[in-house]
Protein backbone atom coordinates (compact mmCIF):
# COMPACT_ATOMS: atom_id res chain seq x y z
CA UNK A 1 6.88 -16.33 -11.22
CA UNK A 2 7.96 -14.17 -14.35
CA UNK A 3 6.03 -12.69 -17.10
CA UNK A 4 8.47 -13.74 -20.20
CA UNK A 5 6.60 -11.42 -22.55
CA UNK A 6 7.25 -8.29 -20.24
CA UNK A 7 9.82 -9.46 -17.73
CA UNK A 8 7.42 -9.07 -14.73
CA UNK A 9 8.28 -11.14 -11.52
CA UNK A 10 5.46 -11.37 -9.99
CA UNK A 11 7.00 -11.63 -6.15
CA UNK A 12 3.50 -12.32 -4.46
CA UNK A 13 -0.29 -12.29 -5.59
CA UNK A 14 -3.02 -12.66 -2.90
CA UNK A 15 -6.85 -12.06 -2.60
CA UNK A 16 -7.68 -9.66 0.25
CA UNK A 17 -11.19 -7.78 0.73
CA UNK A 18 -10.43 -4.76 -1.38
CA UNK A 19 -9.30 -6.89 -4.47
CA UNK A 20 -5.63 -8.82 -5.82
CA UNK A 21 -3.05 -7.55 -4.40
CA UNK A 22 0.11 -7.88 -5.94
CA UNK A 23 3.94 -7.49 -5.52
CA UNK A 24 5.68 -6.98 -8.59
CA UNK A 25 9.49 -6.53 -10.23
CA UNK A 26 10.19 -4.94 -13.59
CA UNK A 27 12.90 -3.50 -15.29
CA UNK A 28 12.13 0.04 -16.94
CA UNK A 29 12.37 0.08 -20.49
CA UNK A 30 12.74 3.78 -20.33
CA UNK A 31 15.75 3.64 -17.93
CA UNK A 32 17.93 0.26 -18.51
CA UNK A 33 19.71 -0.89 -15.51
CA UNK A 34 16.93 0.49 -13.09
CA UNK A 35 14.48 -2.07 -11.15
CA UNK A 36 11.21 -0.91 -9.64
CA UNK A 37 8.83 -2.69 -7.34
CA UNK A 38 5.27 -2.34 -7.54
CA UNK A 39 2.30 -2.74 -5.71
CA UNK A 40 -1.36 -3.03 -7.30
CA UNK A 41 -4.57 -3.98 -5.61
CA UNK A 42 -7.71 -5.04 -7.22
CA UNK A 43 -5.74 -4.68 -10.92
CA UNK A 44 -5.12 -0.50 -10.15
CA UNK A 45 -1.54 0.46 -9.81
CA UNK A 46 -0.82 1.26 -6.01
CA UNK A 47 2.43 2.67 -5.69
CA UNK A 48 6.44 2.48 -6.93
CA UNK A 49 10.08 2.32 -5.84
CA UNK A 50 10.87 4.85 -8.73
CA UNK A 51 9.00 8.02 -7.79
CA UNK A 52 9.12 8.24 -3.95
CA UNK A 53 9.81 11.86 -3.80
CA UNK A 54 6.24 12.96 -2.12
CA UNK A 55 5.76 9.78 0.35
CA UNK A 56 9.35 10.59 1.82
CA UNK A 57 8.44 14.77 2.15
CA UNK A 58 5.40 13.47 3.70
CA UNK A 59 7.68 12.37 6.91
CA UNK A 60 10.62 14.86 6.27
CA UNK A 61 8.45 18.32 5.96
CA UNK A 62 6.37 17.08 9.20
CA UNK A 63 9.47 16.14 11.45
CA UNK A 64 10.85 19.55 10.39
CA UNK A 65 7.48 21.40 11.18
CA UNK A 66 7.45 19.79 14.67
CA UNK A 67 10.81 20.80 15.63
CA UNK A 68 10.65 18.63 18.79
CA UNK A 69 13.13 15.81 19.97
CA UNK A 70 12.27 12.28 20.89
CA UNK A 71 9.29 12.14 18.48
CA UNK A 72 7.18 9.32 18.55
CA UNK A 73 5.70 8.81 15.30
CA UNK A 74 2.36 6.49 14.10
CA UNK A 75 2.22 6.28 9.68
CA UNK A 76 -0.77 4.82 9.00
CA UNK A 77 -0.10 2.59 6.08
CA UNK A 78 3.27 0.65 5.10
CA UNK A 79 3.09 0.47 1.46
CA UNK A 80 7.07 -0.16 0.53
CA UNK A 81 8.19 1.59 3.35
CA UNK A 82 9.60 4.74 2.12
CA UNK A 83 7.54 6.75 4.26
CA UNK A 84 8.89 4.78 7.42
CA UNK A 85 12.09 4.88 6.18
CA UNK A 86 12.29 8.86 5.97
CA UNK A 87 11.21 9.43 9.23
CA UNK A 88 13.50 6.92 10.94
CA UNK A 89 16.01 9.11 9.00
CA UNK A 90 15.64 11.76 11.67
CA UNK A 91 17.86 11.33 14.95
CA UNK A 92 14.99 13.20 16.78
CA UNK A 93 12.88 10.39 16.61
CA UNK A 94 12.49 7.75 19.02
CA UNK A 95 9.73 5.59 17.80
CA UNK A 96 7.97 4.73 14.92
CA UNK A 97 5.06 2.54 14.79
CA UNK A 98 3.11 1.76 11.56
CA UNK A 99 -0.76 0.40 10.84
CA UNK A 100 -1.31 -1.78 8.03
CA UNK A 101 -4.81 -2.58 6.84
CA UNK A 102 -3.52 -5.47 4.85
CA UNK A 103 -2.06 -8.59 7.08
CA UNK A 104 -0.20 -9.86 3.09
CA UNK A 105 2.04 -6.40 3.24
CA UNK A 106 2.70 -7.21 6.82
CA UNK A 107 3.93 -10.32 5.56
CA UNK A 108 6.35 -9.13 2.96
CA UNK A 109 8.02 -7.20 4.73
CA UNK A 110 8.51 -10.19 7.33
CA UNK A 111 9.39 -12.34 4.61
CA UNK A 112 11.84 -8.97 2.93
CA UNK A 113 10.03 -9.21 -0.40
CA UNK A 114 11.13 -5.57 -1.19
CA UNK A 115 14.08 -3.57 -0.75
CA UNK A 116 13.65 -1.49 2.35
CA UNK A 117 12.60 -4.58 4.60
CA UNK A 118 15.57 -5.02 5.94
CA UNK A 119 16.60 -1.35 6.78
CA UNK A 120 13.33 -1.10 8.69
CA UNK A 121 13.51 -4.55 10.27
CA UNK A 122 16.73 -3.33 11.56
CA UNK A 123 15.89 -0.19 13.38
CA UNK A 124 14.99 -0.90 17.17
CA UNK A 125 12.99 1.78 16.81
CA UNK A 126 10.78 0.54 13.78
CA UNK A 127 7.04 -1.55 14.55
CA UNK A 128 4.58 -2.80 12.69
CA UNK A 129 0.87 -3.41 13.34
CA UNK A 130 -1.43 -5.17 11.72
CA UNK A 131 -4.79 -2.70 11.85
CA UNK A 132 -6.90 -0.06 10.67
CA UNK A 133 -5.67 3.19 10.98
CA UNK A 134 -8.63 4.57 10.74
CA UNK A 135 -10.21 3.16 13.36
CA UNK A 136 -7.58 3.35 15.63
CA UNK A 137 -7.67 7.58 15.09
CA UNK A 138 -11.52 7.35 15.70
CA UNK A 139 -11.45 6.57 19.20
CA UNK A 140 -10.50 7.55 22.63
CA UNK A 141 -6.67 8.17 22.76
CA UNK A 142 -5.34 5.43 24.56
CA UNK A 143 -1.84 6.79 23.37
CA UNK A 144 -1.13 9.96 21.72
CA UNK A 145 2.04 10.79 19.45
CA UNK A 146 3.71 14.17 18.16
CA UNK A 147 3.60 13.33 14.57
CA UNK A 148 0.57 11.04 12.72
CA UNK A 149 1.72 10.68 8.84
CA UNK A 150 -1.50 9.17 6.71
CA UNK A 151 -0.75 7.99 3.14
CA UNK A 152 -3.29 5.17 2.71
CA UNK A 153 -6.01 6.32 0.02
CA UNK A 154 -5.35 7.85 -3.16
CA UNK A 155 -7.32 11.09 -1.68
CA UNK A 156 -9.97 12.37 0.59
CA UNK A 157 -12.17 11.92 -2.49
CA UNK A 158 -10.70 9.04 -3.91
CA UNK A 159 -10.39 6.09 -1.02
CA UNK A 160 -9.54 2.46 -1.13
CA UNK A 161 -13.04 1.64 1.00
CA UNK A 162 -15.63 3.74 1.88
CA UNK A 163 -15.20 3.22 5.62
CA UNK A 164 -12.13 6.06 5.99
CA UNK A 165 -14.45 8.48 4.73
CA UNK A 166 -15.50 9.66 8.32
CA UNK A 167 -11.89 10.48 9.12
CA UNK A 168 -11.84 12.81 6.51
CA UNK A 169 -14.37 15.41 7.90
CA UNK A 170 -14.55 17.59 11.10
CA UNK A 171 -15.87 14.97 13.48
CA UNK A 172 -13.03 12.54 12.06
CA UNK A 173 -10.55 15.29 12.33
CA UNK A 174 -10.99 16.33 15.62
CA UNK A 175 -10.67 12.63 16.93
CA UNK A 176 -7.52 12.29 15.13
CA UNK A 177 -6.40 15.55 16.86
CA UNK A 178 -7.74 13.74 20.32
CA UNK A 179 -4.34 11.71 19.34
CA UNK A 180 -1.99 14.32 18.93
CA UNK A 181 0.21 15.72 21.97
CA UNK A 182 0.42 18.96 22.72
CA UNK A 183 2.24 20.92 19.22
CA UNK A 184 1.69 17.55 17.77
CA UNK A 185 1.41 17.53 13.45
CA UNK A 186 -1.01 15.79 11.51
CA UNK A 187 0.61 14.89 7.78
CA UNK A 188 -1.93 13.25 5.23
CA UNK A 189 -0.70 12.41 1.66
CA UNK A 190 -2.83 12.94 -1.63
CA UNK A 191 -2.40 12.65 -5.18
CA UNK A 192 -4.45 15.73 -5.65
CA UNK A 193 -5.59 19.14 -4.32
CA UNK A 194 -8.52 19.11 -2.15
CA UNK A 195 -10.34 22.21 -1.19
CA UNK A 196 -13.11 20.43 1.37
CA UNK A 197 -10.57 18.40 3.23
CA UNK A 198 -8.03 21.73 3.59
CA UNK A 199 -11.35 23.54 4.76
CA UNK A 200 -12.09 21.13 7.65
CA UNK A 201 -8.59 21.03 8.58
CA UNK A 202 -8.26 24.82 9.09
CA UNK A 203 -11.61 24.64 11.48
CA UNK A 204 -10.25 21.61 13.80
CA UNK A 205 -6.28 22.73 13.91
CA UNK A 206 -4.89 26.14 14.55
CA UNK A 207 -2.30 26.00 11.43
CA UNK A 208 -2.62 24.08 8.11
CA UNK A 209 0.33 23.88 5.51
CA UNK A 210 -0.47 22.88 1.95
CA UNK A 211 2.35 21.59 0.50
CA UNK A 212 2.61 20.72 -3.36
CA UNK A 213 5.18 18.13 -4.34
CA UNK A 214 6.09 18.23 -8.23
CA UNK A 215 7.96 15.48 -9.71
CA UNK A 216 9.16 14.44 -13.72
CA UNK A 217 7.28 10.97 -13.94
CA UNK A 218 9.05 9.94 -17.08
CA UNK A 219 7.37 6.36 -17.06
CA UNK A 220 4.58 8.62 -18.61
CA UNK A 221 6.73 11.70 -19.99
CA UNK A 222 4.54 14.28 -17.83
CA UNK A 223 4.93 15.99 -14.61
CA UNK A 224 3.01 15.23 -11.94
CA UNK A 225 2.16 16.73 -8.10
CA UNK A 226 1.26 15.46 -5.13
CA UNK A 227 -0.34 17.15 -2.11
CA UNK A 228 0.31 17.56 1.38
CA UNK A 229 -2.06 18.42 3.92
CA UNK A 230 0.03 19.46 6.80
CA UNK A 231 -1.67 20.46 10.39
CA UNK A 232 -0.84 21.33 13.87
């Protein structure tokens, strides 16, 4: 389906519990010849193939603070894959196994509804779960991994549902650490600073890296930074 007025193909639009979810391709006014997929829930703009700079240093800055070999690796939320994609980049990673809260992403990428589906479908070492992260990090470790990458809400303040609020504070911290191997890292992306959340993570892990990611955003002629909360 395709938006005539604003050449939007709309690739998939489904109802889930947190709202309409929606797949979208545009070209950019701003920068003709250049296609970006989109993904909004509940009418709020999600996330974008054009600015992917801080989702793939989410993976990259973690599997270089590790330093190990044969990493296995669990990224809570698929999004458009770029995350996933970056880490498989790594030749000292063995596995990779992603969460997604929302069964319709699953599905795209099954279906290879955007452009890194079939690069990740590809790599043996690639899974995907349907699941809540979340929930999974909030109780007893039935397996444990060296690296957990997190970029599912917007920010410890600013969530997609209430319930991952708990992971977000000591007690939720420390059972997400219950998950970690020995030197594993904990990665969490955020699209802003947050004191509280740095200030549990420095009580529950024995380093924390803050890690500010600045990008030109020139769909909106401003620069912008992400955060990353880095822990081992």
């Amino acid at each position: 389906m395709e938006s005539k007025g604003t050449r939007i193909e709309i690739l998939a639009y489904e109802e889930t519990p947190l709202g309409p979810l929606c797949l979208r391709r545009r070209p950019l006014a701003s920068d003709p010849g250049t296609v970006v997929t989109e993904i909004t829930l509940d009418h709020e703009f999600l996330m974008s193939s054009y600015n992917t700079a801080s989702e793939e240093a989410l993976a990259s800055l973690a599997v270089a603070m590790h330093g190990g070999d044969d990493l296995d690796v669990l990224v809570g939320g698929l999004g458009l894959g770029y995350t996933a994609r970056e880490v498989l980049r790594s030749d000292r990673v063995r596995s990779v196994e992603v969460i997604e809260y929302l069964p319709q992403v699953v599905s795209w990428l099954e279906q290879e509804l955007f452009p890194l589906a079939p690069e990740l479908r590809a790599d043996s070492r690639f899974s995907v779960t349907h699941g809540d992260v979340y929930r999974l990090l909030a109780q007893p470790a039935e397996t444990t991994y060296d690296l957990i990458l997190i970029d599912v809400d917007h920010s410890p303040d600013d969530r997609l549902d209430d319930s991952s609020g708990s992971f977000y504070t000591e007690a939720g911290l420390r059972a997400a650490r219950g998950c970690l191997r020995q030197g594993g890292i904990l990665a969490v992306w955020s699209y802003a600073e947050d004191s509280p959340f740095a200030q549990a993570l420095a009580v529950v892990f024995s380093e924390v890296r803050i890690e500010p990611v600045r990008v030109e955003n020139s769909l909106v002629d401003e620069n912008q930074t992400d955060w990353l909360f880095l822990a081992r």
